[in-house]
Structure formats: C-alpha cells, structure tokens
Protein backbone atom coordinates (compact mmCIF):
# COMPACT_ATOMS: atom_id res chain seq x y z
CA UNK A 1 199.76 99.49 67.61
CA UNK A 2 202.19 100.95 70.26
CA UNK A 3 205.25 103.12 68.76
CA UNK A 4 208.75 102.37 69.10
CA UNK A 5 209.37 102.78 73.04
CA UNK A 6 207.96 98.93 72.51
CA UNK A 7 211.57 97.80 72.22
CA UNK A 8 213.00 94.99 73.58
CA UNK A 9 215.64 95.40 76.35
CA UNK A 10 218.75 94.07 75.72
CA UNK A 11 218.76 93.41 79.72
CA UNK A 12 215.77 91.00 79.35
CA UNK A 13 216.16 87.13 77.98
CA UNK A 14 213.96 86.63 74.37
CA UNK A 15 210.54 84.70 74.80
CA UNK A 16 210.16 81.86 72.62
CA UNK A 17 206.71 81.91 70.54
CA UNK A 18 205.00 79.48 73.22
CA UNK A 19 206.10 82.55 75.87
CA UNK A 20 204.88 85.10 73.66
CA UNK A 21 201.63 83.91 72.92
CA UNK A 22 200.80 82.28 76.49
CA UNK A 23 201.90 85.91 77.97
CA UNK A 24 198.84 87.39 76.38
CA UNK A 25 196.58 84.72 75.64
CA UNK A 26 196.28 83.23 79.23
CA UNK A 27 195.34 86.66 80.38
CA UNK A 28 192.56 86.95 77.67
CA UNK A 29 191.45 84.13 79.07
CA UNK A 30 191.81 84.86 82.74
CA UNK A 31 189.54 88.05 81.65
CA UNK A 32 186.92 86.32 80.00
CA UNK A 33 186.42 83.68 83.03
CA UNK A 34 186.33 86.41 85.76
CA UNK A 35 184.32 88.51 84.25
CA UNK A 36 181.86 86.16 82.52
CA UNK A 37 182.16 88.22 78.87
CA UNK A 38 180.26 86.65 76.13
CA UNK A 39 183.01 86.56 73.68
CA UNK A 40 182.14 86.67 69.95
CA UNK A 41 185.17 87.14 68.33
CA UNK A 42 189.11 86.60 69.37
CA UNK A 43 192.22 86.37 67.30
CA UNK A 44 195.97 86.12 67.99
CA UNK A 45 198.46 88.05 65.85
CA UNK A 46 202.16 88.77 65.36
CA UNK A 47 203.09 91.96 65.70
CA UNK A 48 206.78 93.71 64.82
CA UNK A 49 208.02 96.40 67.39
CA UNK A 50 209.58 98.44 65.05
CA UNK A 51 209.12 99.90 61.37
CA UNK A 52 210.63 97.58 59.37
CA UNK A 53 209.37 94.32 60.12
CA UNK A 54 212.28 92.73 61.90
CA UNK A 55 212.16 91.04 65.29
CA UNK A 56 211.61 92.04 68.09
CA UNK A 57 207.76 91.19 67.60
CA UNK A 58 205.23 90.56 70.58
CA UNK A 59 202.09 88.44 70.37
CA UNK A 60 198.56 89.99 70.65
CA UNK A 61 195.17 89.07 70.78
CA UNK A 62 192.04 91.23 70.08
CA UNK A 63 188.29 90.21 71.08
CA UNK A 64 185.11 91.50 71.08
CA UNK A 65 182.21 90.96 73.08
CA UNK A 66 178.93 91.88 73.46
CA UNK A 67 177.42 94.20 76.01
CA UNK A 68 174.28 93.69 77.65
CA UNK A 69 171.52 95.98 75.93
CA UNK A 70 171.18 99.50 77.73
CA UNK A 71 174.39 99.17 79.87
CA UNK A 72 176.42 102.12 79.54
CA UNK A 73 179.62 101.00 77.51
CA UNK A 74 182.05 103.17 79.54
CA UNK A 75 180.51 101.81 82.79
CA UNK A 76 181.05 98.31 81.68
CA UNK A 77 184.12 98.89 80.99
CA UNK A 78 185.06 100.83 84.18
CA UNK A 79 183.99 97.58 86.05
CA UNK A 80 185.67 94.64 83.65
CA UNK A 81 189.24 96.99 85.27
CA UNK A 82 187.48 97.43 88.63
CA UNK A 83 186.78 93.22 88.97
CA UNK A 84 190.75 92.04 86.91
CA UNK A 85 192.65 94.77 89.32
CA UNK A 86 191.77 92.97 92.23
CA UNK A 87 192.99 89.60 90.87
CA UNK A 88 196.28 88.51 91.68
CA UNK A 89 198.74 90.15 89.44
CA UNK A 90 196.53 92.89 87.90
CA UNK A 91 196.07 96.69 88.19
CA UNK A 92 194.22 99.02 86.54
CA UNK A 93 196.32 101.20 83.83
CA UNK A 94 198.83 100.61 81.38
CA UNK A 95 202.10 98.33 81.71
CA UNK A 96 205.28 100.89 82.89
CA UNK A 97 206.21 103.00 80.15
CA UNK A 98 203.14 102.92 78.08
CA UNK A 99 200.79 105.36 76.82
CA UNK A 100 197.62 103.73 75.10
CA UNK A 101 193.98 105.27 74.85
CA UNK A 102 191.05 104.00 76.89
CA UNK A 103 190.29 102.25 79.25
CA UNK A 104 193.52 99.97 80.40
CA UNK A 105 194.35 97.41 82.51
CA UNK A 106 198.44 95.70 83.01
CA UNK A 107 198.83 92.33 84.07
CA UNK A 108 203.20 92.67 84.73
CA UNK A 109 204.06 94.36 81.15
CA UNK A 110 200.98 93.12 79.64
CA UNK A 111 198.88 95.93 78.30
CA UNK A 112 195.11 95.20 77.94
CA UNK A 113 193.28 98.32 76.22
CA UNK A 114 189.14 98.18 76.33
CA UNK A 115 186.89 100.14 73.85
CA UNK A 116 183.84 100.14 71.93
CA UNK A 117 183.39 97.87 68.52
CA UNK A 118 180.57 97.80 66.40
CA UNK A 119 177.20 97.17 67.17
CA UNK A 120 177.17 98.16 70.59
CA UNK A 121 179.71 95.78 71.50
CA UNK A 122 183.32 96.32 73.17
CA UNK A 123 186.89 95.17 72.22
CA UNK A 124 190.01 94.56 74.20
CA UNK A 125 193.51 93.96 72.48
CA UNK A 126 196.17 93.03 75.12
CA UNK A 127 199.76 93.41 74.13
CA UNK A 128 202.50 91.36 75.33
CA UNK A 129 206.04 92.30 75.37
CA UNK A 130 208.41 92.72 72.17
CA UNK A 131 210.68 89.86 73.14
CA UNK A 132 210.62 87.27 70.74
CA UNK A 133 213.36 87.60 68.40
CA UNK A 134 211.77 84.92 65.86
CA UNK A 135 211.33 86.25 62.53
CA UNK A 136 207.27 86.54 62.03
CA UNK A 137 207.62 88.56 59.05
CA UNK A 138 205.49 85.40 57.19
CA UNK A 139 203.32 84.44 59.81
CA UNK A 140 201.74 88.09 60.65
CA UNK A 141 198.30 86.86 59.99
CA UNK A 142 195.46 87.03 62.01
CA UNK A 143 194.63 83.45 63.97
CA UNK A 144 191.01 82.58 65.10
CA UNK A 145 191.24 81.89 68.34
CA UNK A 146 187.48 82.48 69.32
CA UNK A 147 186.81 79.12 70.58
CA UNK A 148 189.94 78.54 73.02
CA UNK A 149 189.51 81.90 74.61
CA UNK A 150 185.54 81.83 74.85
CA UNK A 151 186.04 78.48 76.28
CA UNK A 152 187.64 79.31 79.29
C-alpha cells in the first residue's frame, strides 16, 4: 500500500465507485489483452488513503500470472512495460509523485507495480487514485474478478 502522499486533492472532483473501479480495472484489462498474460488470479479491492479508514479510498486490483517456464522473471517483466509504454496513454514508471518498488508502469495517475508471486509466477497491483469519498470502510474485501479481467 502507498503512504499518505496518496491524498486526494481538494483541486480534483471525487470519482464515484463506477470511476474508481473502471480507472484501474480497464487498464488491467488493457494489460492482459496486449500482452497476451495467462491470468490465474485477479481481484478488486477497496483501499483507504489514509490511517484511519475514512475516505478518500481508491480502487485496486491485484493479479497474477504465470510465466513461461525458463524465462527470466525480470526480463518478462522489463518487456510487459516495454510493449504497455508504447500504447496510447502509457509510460513506463510510476504515476507523478509516487515512489513504489519494482518494476512500474503509469497509465495518467494510475500506478501499475510488477513483481514476482509464488511459484514462478508474477503479480501486478495497479492503483488508482484516492478520490472516491464513499465510505468503504464495510466493503474492503477482496472481489474475484479473475474471469472479467482474464476475459479480455
């Protein structure tokens, strides 16, 4: 999870929870049907921007996916950024303003971080912005969403 500078602006209009959730599971998708990735597991999640559980949250999604046997991991992941930065809208690194580990991509202030999971596979978690000012605190579960983002 991303520390506090994950604030919402009080400069930028609120996202309803459609917004919220389209701005980071269209992406997920967008990912998965450029690049081909053999999905195996994806969920969507609220998450609170601050330590106590009040709004703002943002929505976010985390899948993993397997890797073809004796492909380097880091390589793979090198080219999933190489082939989304030169889609319309992407670039390699982090959204303005953030600082996550690994490998990153930014689709506007959509953060998409890439790393290994277990056996052998890799994970991405994209993070949209904290600007939906809908109280989640009962609905921070995590959704399977496997099917509608493996079926892109």
């Amino acid at each position: 999870m991303f520390p506090s500078r994950h604030r919402a602006s009080p400069d930028v209009a609120p996202l309803s929870d459609e917004q919220s959730r389209a701005q980071v599971v269209d992406p997920a998708k967008e990912i998965v049907k450029t690049t081909g990735l053999h999905v195996t597991y994806a969920t969507f999640a609220w998450e609170w921007c601050n330590d106590q559980g009040d709004p703002p949250y943002h929505g976010r999604v985390d899948m993993t996916f397997d890797i073809p046997a004796g492909t380097d991991r880091n390589a793979f992941f090198r080219q999933i950024t190489a082939t989304m930065a030169k889609q319309p809208g992407w670039a390699s690194g982090a959204a303005p303003g953030m600082q996550p580990h690994g490998e990153n991509l930014h689709k506007g202030n959509v953060t998409i971080t890439m790393g290994p999971a277990p056996s052998n596979g890799g994970s991405i978690e994209l993070f949209g912005e904290c600007r939906n000012m809908n109280d989640h605190r009962n609905d921070s579960g995590w959704h399977d969403i496997t099917d509608e983002i493996a079926g892109s």
